[in-house]
C-alpha atoms as a PDB file:
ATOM      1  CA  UNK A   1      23.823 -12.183 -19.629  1.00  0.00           C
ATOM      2  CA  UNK A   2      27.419 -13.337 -19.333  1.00  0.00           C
ATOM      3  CA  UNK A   3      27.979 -15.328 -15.521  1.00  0.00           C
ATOM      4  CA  UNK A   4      29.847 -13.161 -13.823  1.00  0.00           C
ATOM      5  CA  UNK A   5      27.232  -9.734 -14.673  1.00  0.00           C
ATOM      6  CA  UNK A   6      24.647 -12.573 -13.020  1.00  0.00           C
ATOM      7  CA  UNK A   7      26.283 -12.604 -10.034  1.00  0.00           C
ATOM      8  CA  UNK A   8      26.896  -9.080  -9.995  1.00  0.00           C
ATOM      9  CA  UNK A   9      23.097  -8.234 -10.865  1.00  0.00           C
ATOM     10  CA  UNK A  10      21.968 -10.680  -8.286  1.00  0.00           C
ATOM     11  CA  UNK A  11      23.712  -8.832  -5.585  1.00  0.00           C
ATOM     12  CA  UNK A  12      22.957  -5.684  -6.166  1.00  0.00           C
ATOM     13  CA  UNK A  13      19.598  -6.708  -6.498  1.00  0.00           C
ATOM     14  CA  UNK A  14      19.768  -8.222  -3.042  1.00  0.00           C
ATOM     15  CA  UNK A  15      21.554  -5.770  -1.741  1.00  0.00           C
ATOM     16  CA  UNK A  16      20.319  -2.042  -2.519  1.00  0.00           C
ATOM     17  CA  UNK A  17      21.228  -0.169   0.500  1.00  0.00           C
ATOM     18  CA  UNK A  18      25.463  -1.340  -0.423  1.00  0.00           C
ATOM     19  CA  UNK A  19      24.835  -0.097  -4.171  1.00  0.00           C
ATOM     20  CA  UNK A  20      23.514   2.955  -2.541  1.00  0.00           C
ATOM     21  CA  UNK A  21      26.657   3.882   0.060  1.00  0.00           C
ATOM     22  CA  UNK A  22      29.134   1.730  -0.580  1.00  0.00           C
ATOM     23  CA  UNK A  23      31.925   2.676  -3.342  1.00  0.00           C
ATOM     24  CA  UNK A  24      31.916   0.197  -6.640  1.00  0.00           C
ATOM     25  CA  UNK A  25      35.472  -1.421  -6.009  1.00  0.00           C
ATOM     26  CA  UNK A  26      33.960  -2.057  -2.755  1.00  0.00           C
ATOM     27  CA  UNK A  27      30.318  -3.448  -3.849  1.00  0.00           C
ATOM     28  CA  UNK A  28      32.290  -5.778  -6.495  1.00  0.00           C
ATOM     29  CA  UNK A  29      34.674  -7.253  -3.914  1.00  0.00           C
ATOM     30  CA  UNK A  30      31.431  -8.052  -1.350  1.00  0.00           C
ATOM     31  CA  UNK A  31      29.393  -9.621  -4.786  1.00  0.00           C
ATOM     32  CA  UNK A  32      32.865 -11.567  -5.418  1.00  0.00           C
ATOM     33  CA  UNK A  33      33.603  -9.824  -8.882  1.00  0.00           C
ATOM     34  CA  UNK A  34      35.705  -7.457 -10.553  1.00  0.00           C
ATOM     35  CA  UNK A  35      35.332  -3.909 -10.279  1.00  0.00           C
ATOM     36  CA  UNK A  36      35.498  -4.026 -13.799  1.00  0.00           C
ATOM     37  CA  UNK A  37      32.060  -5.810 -13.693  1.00  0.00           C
ATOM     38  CA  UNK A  38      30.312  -3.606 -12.044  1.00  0.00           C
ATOM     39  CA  UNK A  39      30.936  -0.976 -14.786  1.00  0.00           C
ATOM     40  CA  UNK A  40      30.108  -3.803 -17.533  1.00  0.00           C
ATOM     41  CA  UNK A  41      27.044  -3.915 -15.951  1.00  0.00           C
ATOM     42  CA  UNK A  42      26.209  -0.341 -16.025  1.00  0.00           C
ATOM     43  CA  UNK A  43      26.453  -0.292 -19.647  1.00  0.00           C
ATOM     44  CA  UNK A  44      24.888  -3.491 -20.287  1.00  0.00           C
ATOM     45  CA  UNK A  45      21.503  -2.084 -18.783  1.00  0.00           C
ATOM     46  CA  UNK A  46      22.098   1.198 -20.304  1.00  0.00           C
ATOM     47  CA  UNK A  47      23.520   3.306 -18.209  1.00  0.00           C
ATOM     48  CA  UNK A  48      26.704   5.641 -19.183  1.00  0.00           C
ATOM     49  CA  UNK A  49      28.507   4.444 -15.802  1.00  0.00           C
ATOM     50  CA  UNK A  50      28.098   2.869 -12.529  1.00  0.00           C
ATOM     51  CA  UNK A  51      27.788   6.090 -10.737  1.00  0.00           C
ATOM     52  CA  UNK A  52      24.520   7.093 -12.248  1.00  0.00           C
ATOM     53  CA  UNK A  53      23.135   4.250 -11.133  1.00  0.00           C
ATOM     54  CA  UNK A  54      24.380   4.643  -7.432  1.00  0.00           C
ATOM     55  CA  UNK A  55      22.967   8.165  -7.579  1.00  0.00           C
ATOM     56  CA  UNK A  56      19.338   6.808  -8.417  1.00  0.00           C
ATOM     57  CA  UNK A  57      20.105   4.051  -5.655  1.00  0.00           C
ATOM     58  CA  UNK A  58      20.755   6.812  -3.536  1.00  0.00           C
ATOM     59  CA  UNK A  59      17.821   9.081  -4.765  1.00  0.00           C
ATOM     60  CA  UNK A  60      15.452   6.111  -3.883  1.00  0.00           C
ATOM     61  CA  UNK A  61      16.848   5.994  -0.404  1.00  0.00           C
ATOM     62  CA  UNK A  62      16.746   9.737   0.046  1.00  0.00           C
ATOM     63  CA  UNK A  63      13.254   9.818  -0.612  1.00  0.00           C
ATOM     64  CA  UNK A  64      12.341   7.403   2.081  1.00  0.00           C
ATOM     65  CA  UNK A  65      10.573   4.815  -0.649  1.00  0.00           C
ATOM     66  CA  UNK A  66      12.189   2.100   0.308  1.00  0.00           C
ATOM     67  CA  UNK A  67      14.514   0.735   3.335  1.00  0.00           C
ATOM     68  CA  UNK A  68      17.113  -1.756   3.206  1.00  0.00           C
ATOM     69  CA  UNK A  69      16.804  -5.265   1.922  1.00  0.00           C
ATOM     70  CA  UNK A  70      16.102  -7.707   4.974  1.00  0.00           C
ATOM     71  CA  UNK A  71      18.453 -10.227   3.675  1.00  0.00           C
ATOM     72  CA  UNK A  72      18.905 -13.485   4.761  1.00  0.00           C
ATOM     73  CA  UNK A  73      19.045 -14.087   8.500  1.00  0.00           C
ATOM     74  CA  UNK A  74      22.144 -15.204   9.937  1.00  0.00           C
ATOM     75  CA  UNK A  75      23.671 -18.350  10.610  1.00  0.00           C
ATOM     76  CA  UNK A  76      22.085 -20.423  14.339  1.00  0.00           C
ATOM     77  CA  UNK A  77      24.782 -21.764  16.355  1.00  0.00           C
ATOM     78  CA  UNK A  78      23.442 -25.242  17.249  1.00  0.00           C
ATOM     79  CA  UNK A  79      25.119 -24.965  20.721  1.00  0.00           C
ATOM     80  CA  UNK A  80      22.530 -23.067  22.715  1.00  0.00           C
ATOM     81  CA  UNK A  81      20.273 -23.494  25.637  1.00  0.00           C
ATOM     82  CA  UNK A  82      16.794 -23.803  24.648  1.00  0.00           C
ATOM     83  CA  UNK A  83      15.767 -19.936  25.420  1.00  0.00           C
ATOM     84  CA  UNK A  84      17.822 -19.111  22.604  1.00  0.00           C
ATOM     85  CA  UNK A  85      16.058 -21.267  20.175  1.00  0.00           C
ATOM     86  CA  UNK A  86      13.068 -19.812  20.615  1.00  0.00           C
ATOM     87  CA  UNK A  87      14.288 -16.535  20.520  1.00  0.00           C
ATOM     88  CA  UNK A  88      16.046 -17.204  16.573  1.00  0.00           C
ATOM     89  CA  UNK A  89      12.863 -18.877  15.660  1.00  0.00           C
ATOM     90  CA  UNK A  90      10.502 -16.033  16.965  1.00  0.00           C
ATOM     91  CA  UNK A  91      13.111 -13.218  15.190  1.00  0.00           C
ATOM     92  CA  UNK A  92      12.562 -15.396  12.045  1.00  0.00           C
ATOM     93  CA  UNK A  93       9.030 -13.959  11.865  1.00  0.00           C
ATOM     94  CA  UNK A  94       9.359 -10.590  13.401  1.00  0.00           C
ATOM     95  CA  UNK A  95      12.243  -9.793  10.818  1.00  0.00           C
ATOM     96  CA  UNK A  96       9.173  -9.755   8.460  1.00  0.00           C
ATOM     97  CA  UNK A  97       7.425  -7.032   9.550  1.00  0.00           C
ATOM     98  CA  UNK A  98      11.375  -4.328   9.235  1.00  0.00           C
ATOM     99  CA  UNK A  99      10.616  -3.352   5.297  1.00  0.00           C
ATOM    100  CA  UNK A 100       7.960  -1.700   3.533  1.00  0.00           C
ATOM    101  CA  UNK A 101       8.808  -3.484   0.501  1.00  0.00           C
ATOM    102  CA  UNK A 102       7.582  -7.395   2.430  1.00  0.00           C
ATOM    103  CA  UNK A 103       4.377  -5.173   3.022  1.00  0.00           C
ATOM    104  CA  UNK A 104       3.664  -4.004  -0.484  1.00  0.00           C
ATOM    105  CA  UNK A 105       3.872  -7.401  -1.884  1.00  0.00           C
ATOM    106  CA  UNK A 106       2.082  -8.828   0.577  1.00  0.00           C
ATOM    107  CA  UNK A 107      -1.238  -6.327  -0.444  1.00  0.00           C
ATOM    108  CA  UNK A 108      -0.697  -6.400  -4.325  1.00  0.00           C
ATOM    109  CA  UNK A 109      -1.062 -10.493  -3.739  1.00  0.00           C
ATOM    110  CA  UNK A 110      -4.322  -9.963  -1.745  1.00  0.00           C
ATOM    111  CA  UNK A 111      -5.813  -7.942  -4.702  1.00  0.00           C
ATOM    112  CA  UNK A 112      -4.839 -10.268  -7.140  1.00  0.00           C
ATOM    113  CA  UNK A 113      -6.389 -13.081  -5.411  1.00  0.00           C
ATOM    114  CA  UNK A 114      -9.416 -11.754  -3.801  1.00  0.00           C
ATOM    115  CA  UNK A 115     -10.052 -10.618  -6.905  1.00  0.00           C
ATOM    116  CA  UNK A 116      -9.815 -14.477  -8.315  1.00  0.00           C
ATOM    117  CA  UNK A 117     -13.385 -16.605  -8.680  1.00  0.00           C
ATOM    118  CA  UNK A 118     -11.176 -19.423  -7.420  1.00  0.00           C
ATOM    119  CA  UNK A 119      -7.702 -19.541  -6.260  1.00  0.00           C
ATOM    120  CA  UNK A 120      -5.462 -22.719  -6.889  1.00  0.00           C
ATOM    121  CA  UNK A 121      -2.833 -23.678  -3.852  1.00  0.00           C
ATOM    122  CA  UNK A 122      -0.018 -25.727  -5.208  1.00  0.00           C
ATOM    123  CA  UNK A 123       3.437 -26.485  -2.831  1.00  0.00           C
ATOM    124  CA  UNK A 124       6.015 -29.605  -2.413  1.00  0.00           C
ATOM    125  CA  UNK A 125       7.672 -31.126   0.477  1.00  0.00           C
ATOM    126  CA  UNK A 126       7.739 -28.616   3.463  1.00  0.00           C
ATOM    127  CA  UNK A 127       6.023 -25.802   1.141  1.00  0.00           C
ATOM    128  CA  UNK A 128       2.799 -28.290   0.929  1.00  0.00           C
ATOM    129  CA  UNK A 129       1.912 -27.925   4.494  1.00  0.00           C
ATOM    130  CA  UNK A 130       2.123 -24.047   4.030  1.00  0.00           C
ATOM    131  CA  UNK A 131       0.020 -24.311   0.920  1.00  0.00           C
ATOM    132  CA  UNK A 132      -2.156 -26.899   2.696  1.00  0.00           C
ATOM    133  CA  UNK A 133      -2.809 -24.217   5.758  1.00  0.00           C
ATOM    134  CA  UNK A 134      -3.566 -21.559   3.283  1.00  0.00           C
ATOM    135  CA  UNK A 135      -6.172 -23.453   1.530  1.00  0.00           C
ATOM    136  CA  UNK A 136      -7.615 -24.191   5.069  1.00  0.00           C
ATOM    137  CA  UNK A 137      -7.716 -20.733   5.905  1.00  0.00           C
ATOM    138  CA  UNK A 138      -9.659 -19.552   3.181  1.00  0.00           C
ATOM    139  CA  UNK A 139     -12.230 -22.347   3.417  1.00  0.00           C
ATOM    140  CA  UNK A 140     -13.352 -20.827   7.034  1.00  0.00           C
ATOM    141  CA  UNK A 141     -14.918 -17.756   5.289  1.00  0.00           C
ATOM    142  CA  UNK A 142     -15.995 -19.379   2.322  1.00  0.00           C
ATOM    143  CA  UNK A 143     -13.655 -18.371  -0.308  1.00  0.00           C
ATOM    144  CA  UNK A 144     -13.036 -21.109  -3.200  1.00  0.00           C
ATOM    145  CA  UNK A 145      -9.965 -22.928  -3.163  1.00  0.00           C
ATOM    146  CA  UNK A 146      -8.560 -26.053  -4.394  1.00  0.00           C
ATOM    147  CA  UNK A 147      -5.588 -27.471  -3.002  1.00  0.00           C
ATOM    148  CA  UNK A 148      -3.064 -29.070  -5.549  1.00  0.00           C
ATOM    149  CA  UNK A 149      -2.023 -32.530  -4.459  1.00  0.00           C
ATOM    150  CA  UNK A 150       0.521 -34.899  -6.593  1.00  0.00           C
ATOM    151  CA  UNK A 151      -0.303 -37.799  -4.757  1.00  0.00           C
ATOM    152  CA  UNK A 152      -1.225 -40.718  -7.539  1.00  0.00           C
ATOM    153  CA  UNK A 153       0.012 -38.710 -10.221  1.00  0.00           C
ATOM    154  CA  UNK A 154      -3.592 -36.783 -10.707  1.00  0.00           C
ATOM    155  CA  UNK A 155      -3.293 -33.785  -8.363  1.00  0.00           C
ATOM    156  CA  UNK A 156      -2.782 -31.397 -11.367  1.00  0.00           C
ATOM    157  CA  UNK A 157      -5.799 -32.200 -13.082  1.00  0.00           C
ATOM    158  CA  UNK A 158      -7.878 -29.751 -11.522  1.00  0.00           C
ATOM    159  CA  UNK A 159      -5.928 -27.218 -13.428  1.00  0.00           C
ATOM    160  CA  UNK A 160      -7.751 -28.236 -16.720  1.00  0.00           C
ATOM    161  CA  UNK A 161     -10.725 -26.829 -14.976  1.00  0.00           C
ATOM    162  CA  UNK A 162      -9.389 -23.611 -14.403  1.00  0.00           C
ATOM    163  CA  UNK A 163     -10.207 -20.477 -16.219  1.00  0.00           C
ATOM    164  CA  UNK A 164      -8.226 -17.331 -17.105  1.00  0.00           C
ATOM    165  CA  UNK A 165      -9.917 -15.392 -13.985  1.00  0.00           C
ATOM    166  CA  UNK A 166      -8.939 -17.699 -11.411  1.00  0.00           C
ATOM    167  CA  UNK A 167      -5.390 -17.699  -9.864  1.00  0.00           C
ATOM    168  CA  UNK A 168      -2.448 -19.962  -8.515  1.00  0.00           C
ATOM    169  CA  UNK A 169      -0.724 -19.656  -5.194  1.00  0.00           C
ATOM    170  CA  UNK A 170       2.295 -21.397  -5.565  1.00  0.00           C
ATOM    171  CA  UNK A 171       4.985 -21.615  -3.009  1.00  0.00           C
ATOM    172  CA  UNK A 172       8.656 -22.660  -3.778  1.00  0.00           C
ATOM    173  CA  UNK A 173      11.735 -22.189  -2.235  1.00  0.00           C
ATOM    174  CA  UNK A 174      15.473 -23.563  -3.089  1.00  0.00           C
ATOM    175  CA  UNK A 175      16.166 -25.487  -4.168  1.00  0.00           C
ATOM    176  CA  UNK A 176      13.169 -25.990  -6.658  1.00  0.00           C
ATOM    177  CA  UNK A 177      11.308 -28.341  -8.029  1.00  0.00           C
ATOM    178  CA  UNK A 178      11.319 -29.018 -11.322  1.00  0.00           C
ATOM    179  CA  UNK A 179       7.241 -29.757 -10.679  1.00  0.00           C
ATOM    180  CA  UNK A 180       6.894 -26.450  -9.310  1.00  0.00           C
ATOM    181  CA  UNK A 181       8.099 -24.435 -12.055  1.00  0.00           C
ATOM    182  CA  UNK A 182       6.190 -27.270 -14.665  1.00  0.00           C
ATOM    183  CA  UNK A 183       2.898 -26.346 -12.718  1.00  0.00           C
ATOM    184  CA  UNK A 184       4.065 -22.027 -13.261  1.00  0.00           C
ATOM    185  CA  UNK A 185       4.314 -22.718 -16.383  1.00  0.00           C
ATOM    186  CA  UNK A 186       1.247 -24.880 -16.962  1.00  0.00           C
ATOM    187  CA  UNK A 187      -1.279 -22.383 -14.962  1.00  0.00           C
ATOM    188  CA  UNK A 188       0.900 -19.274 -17.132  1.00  0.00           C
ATOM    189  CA  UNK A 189      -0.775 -20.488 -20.029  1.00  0.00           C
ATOM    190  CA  UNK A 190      -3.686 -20.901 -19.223  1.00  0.00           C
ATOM    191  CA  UNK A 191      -3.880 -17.379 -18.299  1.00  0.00           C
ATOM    192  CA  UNK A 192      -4.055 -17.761 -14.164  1.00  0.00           C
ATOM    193  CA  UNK A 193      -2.633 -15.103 -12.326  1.00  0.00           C
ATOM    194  CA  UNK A 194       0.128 -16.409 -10.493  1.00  0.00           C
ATOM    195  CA  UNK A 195       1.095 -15.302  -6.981  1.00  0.00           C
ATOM    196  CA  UNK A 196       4.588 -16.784  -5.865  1.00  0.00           C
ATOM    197  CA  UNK A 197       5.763 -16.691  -2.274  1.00  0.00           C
ATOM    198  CA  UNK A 198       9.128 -17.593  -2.423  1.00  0.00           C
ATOM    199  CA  UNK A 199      12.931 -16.459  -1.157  1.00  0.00           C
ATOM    200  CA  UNK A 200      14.274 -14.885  -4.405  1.00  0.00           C
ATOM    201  CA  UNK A 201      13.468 -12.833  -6.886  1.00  0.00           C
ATOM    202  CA  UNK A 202      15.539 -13.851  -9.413  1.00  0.00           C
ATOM    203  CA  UNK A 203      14.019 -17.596  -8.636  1.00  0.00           C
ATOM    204  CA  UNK A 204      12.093 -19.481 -11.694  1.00  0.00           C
ATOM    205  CA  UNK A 205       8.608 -19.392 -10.418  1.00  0.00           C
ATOM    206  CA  UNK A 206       9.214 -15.378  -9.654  1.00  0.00           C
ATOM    207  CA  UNK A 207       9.859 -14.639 -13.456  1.00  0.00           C
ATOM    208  CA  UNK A 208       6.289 -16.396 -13.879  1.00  0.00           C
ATOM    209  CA  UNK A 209       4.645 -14.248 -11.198  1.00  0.00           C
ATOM    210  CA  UNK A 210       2.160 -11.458 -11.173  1.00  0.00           C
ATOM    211  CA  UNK A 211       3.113 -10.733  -7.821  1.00  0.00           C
ATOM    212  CA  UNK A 212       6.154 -12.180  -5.487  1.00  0.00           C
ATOM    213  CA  UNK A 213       5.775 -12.278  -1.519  1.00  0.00           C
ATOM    214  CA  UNK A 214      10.085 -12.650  -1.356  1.00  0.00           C
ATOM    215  CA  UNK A 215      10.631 -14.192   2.400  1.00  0.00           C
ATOM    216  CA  UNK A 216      13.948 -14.372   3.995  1.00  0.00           C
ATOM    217  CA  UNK A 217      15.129 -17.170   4.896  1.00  0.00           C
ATOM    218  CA  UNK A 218      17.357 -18.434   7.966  1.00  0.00           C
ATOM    219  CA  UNK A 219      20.027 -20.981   7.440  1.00  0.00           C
ATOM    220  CA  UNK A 220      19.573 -24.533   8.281  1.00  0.00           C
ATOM    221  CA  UNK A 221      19.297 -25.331  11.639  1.00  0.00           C
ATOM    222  CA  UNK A 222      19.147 -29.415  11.290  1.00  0.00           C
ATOM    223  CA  UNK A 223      16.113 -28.400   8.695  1.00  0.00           C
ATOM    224  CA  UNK A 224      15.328 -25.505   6.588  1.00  0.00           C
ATOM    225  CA  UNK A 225      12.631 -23.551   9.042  1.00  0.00           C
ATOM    226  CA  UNK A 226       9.784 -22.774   7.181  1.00  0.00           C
ATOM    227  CA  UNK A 227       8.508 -19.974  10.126  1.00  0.00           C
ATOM    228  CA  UNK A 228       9.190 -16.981   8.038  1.00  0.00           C
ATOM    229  CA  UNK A 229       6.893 -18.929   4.785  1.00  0.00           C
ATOM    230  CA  UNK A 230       4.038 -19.912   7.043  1.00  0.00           C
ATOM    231  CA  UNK A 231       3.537 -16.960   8.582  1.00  0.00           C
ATOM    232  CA  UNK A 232       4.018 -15.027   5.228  1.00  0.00           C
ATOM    233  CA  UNK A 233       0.583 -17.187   4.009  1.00  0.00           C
ATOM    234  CA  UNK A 234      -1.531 -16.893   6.932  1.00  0.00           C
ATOM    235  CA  UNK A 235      -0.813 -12.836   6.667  1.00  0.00           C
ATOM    236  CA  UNK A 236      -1.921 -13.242   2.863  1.00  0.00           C
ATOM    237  CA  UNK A 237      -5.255 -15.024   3.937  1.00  0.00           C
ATOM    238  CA  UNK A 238      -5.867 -12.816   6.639  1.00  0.00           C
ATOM    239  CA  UNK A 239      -5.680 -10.133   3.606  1.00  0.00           C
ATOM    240  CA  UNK A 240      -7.413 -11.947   1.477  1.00  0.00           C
ATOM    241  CA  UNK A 241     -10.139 -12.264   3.963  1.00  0.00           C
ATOM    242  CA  UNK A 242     -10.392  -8.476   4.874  1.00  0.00           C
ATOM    243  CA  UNK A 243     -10.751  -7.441   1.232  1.00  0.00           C
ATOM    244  CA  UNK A 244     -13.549  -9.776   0.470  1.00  0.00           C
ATOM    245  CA  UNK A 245     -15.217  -8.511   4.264  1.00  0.00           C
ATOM    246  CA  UNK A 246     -15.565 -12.362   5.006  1.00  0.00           C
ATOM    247  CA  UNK A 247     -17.994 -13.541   7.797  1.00  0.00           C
ATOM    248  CA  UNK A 248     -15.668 -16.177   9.811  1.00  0.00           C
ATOM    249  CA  UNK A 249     -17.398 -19.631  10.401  1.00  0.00           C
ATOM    250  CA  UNK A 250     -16.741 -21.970  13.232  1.00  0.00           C
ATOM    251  CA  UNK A 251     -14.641 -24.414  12.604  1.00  0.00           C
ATOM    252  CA  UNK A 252     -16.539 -26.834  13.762  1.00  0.00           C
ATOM    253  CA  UNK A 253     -19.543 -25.886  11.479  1.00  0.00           C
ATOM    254  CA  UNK A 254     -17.553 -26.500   8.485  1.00  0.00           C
ATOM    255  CA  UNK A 255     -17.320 -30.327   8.498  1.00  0.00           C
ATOM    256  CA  UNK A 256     -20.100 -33.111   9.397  1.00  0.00           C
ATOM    257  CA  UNK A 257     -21.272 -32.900  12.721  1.00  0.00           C
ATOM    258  CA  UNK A 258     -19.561 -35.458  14.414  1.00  0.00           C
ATOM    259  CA  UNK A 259     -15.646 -34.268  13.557  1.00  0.00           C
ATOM    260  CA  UNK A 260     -14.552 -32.352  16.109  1.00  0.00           C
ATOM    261  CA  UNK A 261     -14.847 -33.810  19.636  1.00  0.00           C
ATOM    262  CA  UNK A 262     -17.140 -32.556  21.818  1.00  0.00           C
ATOM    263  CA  UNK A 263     -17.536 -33.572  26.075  1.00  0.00           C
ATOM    264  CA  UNK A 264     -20.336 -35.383  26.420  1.00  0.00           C
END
């Protein structure tokens, strides 16, 4: 697909609730392209013209299926009082819970992987400690998971173990790592089911998916929050839990008896 029908397709796939009421000349100057685009588009994924596919836009809307896209959140203005912080940070999570579609994808994940004999967790830099949590998670009712670690270059190993009824978690947002899309590709054939949680569907590890859990994400403020991702996978195991009617151990059962600190 030519560039500029990319960035056109991108934003109306972002964006379904503009290609649904707003005109085309006016949908092509928000996605930065020519009208002319838009009705390039149209024909280059079959359709006669760009109104039939507003119409089914619309349709969609009409019949309450879907809501809008959540979007990214805005921009934080680094010049507040603390209150404020904690407010954006707090609305980073609760923003999760405004579309049906975050909820869908959140349940056709958990019956993927409860489904899974054994369910691989594989994340870099601020993604690991999400996948890292995740795999925690599951160990307190006993479901099998094996957290993917690159540390001394042997981390992915474990995937030669893996079978084609077991799955991958994989977390990855942009930008990506070229490791996390080598590990997609690896556990795609292999045959793992692979459930993505990441902020776009158009990303690289999405197009190797099963299932995508698509988060929106906040603009930097200093970092890039990963709120919104965290609480995305402790949702998923909390899923994954109630579909597989887990008993929930003590944590402090689960390691040898003298890790967690007791008062003597």
């Amino acid at each position: 697909m030519p560039q500029q029908l990319k960035l056109a397709a991108k934003y109306m796939l972002d964006h379904p609730a503009e290609v649904a009421f707003c005109s085309m000349r006016e949908l092509a100057r928000k996605a930065a392209v020519g009208h002319t685009t838009m009705m390039r588009l149209a024909h280059w994924v079959g359709f006669d013209g760009y109104e039939e596919i507003r119409s089914r836009y619309r349709a969609i809307f009409a019949a309450g299926s879907v809501r809008p896209h959540v979007g990214a959140l805005p921009a934080v203005d680094v010049h507040v009082e603390p209150d404020n912080v904690i407010a954006t940070f707090a609305r980073q999570t609760s923003r999760l819970a405004e579309g049906r579609e975050f909820s869908q994808q959140l349940v056709n994940a958990a019956q993927i992987l409860a489904r899974a004999p054994r369910i691989f967790c594989f994340g870099l830099r601020s993604q690991y400690a999400v996948a890292h949590q995740f795999t925690y998670a599951l160990s307190h009712f006993r479901k099998p998971a094996v957290l993917l670690d690159d540390t001394g270059g042997t981390g992915m190993d474990a995937l030669w173990n893996s079978g084609p009824g077991d799955a991958l978690l994989l977390i990855s947002i942009a930008p990506h790592a070229r490791l996390s899309v080598e590990v997609a590709r690896k556990a795609s054939c292999r045959g793992l089911a692979i459930v993505a949680i990441t902020d776009d569907r158009l990303s690289p590890v999405a197009a190797l998916a099963r299932a995508s859990i698509l988060v929106p994400l906040p603009k930097r403020f200093y970092f890039q929050s990963i709120t919104p991702v965290l609480a995305a996978a402790e949702i998923l195991a909390g899923l994954i839990a109630q579909r597989s009617n887990a008993e929930i151990d003590d944590p402090a059962k689960l390691g040898e008896p003298d890790v967690y600190w007791r008062d003597s």
